[in-house]
C-alpha atoms as a PDB file:
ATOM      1  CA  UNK A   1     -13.938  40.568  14.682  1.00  0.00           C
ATOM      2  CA  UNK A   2     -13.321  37.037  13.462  1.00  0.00           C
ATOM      3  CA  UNK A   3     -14.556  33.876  16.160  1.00  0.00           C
ATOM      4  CA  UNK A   4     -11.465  32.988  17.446  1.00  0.00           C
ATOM      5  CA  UNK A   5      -9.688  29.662  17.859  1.00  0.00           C
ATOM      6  CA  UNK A   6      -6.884  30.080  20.586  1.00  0.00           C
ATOM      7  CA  UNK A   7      -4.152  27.251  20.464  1.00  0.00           C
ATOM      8  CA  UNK A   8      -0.238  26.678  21.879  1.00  0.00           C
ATOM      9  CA  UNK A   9       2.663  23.696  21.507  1.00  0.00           C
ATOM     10  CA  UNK A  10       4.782  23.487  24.571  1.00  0.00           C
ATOM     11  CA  UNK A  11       8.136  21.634  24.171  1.00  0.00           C
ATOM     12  CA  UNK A  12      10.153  19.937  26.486  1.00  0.00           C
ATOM     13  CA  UNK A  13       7.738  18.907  28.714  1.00  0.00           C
ATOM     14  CA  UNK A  14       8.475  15.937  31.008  1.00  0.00           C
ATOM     15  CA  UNK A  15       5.905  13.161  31.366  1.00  0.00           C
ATOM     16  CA  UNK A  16       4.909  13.966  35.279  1.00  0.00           C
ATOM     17  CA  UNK A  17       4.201  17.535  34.417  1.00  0.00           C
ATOM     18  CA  UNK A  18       2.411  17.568  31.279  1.00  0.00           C
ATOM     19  CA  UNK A  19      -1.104  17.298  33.099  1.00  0.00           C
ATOM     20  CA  UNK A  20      -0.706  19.848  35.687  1.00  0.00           C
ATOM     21  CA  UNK A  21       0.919  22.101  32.353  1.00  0.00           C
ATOM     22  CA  UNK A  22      -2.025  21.612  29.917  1.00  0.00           C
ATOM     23  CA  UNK A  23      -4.651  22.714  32.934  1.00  0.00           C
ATOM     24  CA  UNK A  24      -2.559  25.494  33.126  1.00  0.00           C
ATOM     25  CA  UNK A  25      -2.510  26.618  29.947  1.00  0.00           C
ATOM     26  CA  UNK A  26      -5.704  25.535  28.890  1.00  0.00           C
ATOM     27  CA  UNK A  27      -7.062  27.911  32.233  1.00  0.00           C
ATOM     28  CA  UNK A  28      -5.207  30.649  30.487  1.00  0.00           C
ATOM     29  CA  UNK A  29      -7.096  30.398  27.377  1.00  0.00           C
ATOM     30  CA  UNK A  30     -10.536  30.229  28.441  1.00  0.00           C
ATOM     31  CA  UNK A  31      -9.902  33.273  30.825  1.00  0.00           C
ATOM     32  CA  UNK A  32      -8.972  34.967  27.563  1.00  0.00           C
ATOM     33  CA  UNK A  33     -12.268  34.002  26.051  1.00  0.00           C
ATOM     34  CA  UNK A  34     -14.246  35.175  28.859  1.00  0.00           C
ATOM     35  CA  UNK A  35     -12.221  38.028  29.590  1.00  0.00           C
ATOM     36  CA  UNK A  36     -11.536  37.782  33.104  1.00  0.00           C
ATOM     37  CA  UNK A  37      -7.892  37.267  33.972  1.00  0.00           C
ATOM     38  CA  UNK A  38      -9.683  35.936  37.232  1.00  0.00           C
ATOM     39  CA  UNK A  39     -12.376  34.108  36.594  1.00  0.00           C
ATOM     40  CA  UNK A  40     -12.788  30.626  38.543  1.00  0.00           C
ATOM     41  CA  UNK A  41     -13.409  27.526  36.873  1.00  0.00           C
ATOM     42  CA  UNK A  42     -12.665  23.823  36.757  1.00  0.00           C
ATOM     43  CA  UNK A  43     -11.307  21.529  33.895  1.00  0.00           C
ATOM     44  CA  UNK A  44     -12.524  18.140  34.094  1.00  0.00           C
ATOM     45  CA  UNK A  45     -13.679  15.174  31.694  1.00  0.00           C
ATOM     46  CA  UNK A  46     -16.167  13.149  30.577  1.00  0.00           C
ATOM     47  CA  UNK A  47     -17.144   9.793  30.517  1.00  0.00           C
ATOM     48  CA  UNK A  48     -15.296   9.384  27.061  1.00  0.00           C
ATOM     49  CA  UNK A  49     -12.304  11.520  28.952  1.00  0.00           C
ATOM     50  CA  UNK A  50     -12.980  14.712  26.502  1.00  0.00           C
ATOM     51  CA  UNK A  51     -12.109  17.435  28.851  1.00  0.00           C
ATOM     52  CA  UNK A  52     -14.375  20.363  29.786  1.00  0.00           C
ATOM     53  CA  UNK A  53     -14.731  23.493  31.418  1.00  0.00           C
ATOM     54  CA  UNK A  54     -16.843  22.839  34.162  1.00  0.00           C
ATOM     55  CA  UNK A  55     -19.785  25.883  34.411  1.00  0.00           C
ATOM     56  CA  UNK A  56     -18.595  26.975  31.121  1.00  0.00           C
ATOM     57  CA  UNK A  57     -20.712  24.394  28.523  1.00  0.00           C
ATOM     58  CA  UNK A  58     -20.644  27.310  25.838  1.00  0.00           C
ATOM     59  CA  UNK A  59     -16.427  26.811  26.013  1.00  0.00           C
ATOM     60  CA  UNK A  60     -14.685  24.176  23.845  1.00  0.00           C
ATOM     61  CA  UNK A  61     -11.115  22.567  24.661  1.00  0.00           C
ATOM     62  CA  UNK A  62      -8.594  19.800  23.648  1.00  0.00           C
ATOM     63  CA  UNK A  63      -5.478  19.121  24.756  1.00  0.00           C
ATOM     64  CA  UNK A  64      -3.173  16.829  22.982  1.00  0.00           C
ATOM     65  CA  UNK A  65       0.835  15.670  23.373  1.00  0.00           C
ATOM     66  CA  UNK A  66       3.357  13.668  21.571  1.00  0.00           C
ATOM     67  CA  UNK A  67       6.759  12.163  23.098  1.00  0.00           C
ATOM     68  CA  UNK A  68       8.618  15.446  24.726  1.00  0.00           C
ATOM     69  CA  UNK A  69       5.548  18.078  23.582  1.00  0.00           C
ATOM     70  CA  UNK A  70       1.906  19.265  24.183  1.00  0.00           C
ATOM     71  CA  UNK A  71      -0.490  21.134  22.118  1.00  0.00           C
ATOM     72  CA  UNK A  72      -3.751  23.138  24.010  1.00  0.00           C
ATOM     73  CA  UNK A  73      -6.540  24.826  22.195  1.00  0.00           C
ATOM     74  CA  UNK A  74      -9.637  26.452  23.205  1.00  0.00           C
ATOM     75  CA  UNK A  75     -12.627  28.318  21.482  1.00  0.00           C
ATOM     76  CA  UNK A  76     -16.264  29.274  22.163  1.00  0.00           C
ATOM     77  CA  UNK A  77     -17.764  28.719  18.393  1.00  0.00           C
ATOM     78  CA  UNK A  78     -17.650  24.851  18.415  1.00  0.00           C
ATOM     79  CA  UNK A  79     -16.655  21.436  19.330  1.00  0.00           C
ATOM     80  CA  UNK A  80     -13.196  21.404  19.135  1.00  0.00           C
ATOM     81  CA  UNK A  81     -10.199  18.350  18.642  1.00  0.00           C
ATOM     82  CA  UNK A  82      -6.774  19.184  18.255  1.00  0.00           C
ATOM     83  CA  UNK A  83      -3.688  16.975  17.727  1.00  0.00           C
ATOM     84  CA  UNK A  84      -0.028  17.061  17.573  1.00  0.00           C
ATOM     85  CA  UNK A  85       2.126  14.249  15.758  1.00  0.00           C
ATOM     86  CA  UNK A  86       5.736  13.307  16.045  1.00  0.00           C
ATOM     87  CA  UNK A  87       6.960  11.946  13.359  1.00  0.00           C
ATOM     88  CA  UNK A  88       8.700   8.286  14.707  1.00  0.00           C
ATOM     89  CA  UNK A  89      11.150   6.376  12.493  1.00  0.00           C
ATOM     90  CA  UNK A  90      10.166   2.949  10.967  1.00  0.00           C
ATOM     91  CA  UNK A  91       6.925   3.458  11.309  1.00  0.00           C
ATOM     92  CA  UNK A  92       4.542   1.404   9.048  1.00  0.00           C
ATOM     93  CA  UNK A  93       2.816   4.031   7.606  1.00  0.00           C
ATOM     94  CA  UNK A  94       1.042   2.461   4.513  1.00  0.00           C
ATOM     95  CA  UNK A  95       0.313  -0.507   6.700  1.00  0.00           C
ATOM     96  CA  UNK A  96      -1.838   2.183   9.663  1.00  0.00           C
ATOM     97  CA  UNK A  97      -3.386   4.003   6.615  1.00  0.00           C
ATOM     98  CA  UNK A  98      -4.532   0.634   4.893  1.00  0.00           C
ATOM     99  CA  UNK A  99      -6.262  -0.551   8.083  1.00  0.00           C
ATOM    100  CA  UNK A 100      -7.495   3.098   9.139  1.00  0.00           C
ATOM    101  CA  UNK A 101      -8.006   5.485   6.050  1.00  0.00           C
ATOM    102  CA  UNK A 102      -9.939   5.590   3.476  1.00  0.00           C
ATOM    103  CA  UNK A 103      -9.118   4.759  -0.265  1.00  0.00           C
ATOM    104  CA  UNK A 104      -9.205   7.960  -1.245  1.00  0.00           C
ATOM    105  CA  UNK A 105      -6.614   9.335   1.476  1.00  0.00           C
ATOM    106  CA  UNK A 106      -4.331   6.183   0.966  1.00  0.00           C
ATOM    107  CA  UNK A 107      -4.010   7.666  -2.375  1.00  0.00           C
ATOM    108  CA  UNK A 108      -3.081  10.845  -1.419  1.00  0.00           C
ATOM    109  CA  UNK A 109      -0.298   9.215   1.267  1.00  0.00           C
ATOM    110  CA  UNK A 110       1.287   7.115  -1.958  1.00  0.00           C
ATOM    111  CA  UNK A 111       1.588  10.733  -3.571  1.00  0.00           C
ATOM    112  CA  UNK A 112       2.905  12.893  -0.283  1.00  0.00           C
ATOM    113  CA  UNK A 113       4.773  10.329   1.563  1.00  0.00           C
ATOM    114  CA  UNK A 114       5.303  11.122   5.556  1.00  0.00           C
ATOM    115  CA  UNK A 115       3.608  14.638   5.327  1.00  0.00           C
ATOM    116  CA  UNK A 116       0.990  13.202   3.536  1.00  0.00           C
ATOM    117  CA  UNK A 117       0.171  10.459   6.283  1.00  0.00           C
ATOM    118  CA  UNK A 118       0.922  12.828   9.680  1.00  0.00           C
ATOM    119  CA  UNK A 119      -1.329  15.274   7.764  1.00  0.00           C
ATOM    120  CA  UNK A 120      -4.638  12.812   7.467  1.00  0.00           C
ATOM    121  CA  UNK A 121      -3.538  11.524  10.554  1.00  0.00           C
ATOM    122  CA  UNK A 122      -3.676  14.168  12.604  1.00  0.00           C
ATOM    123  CA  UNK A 123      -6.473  15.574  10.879  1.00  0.00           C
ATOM    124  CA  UNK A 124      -8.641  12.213  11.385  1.00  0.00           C
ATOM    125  CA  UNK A 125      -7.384  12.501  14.971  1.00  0.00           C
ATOM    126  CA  UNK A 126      -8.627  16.183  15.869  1.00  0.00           C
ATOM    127  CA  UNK A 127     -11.981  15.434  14.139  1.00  0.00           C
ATOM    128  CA  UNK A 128     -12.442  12.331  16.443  1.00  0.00           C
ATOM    129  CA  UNK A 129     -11.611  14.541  19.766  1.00  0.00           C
ATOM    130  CA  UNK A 130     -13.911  16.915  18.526  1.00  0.00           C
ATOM    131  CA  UNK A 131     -16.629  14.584  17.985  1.00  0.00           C
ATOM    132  CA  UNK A 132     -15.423  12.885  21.611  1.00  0.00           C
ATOM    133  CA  UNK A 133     -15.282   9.370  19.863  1.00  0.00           C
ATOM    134  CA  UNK A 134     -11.433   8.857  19.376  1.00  0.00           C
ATOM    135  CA  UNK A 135      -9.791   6.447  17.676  1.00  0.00           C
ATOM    136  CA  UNK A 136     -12.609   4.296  16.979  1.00  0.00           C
ATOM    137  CA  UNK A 137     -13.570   7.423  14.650  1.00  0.00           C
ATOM    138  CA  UNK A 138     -10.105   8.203  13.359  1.00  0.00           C
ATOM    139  CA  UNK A 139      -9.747   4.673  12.248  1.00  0.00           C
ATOM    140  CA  UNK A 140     -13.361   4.190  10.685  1.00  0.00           C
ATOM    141  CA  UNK A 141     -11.122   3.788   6.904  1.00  0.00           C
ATOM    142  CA  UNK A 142     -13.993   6.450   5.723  1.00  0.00           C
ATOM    143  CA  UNK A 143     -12.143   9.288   3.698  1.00  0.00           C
ATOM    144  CA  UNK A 144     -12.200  12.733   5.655  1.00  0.00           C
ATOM    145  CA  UNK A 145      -9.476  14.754   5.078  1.00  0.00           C
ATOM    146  CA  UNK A 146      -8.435  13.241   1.288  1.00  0.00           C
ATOM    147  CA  UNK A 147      -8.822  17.047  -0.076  1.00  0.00           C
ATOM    148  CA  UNK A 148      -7.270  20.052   1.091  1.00  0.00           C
ATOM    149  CA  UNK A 149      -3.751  21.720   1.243  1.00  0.00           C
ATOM    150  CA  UNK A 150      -1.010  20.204   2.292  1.00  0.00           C
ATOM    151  CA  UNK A 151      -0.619  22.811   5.108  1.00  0.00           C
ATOM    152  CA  UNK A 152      -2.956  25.970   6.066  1.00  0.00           C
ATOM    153  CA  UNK A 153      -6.535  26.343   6.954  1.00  0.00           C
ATOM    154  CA  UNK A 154     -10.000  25.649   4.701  1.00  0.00           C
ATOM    155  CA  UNK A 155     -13.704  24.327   5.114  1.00  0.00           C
ATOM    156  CA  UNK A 156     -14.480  20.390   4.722  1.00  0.00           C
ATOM    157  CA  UNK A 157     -18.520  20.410   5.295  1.00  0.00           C
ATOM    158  CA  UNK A 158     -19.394  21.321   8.447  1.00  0.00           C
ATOM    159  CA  UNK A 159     -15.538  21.797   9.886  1.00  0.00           C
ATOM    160  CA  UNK A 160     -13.010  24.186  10.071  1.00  0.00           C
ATOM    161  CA  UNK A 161      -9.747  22.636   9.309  1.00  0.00           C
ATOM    162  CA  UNK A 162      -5.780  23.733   9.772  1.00  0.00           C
ATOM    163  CA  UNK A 163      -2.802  21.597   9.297  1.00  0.00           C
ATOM    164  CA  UNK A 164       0.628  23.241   9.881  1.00  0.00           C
ATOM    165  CA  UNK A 165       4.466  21.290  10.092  1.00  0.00           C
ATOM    166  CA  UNK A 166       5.676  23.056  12.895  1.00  0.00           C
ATOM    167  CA  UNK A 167       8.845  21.554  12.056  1.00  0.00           C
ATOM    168  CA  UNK A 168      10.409  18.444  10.221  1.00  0.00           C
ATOM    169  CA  UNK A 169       8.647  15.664  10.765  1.00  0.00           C
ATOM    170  CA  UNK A 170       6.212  17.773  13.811  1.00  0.00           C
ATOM    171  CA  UNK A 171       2.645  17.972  12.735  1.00  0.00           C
ATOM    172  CA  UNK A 172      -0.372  19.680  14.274  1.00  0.00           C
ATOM    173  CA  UNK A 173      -4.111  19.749  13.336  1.00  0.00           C
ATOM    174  CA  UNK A 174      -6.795  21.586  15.155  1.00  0.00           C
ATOM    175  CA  UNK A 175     -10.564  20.961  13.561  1.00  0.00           C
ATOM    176  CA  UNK A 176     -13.415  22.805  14.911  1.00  0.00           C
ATOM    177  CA  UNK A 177     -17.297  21.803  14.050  1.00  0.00           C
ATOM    178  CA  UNK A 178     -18.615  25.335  13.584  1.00  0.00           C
ATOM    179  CA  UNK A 179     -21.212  25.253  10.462  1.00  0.00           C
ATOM    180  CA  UNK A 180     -22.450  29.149  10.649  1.00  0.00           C
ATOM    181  CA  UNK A 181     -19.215  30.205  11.049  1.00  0.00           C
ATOM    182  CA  UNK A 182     -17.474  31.700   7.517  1.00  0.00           C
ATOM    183  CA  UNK A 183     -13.617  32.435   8.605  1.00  0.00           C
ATOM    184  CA  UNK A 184     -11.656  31.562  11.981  1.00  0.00           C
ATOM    185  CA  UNK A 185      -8.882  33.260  12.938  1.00  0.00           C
ATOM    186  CA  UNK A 186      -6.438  31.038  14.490  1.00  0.00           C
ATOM    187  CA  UNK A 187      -4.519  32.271  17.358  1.00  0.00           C
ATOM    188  CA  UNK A 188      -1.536  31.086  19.014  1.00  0.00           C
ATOM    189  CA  UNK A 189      -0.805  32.075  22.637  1.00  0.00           C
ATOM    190  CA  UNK A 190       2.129  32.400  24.898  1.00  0.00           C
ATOM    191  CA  UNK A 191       1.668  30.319  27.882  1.00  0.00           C
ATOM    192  CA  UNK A 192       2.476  32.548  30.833  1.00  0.00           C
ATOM    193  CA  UNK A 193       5.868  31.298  32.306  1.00  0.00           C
ATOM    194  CA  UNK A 194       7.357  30.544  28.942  1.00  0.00           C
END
């Protein structure tokens, strides 16, 4: 069997509830990857606010959301950084990847447009969480991510990458820092109650 990278995008999530609904679903997940429907743990964060899964250090998590939606993911084979993207209108996107990307990606923007920035972006963004630096990281203007497909899953050093467009203009990246590890199978979950 493949290591395993569990993941899920909730919509329609109001602002007061998103919290208690990511601990939820993030719960879910790592009682899949220990296999105990049961089992009693705590999510919690560190000093950078990365959370964790308290008694569980061998268990990775990231939790992400963007206007009306959240995105969870969980795994046990490496530091892990996910992040979702709405796309917003009249947003300066050559001006953000000028101060935060590097020359190389900025490139790649001027040839894919939109996609082509939410893509690095969210990339750059679920490499950061991973790392549990944040946007200090994501906005280093050090390519990353220049290389690649536009959408789908591959290797950049060290990381497993996947970019998918959930829908027009609705990006999500999940990267995982997981060097002995070959291929990933990337699994979306239900959340229970959906």
């Amino acid at each position: 069997m493949r290591p395993l990278v569990y993941f899920t995008v909730i919509d329609g999530m109001e602002r007061q509830k998103r919290s208690s609904a990511a601990k939820s679903v993030v719960i879910q997940m790592v009682r899949i990857i220990l296999g105990q429907p049961k089992a009693s743990f705590e999510i919690a964060a560190e000093a950078s606010g990365k959370p964790v899964v308290t008694g569980h250090p061998e268990i990775f998590i990231s939790i992400s959301h963007s206007q009306a939606s959240l995105a969870c993911a969980a795994t046990q084979i490496g530091p892990i950084g996910i992040d979702l993207e709405i796309a917003r209108p009249h947003r300066d996107l050559a001006g953000i990847a000028a101060f935060a990307f590097g020359p190389r990606e900025q490139i790649r923007i001027a040839q894919e447009g939109a996609d082509g920035f939410y893509r690095i972006w969210t990339l750059r963004e679920a490499i950061a969480k991973a790392n549990g630096i944040g946007l200090i990281e994501a906005a280093d203007r050090r390519d990353r991510v220049e290389s690649g497909p536009v959408t789908g899953d591959w290797r950049w050093q060290d990381w497993h990458l996947t970019h998918r467009i959930l829908a027009p203009g609705r990006h999500l990246a999940i990267a995982v820092h997981a060097p002995a590890v070959e291929i990933i199978d990337w699994r979306r979950v239900t959340p229970n109650g959906a």
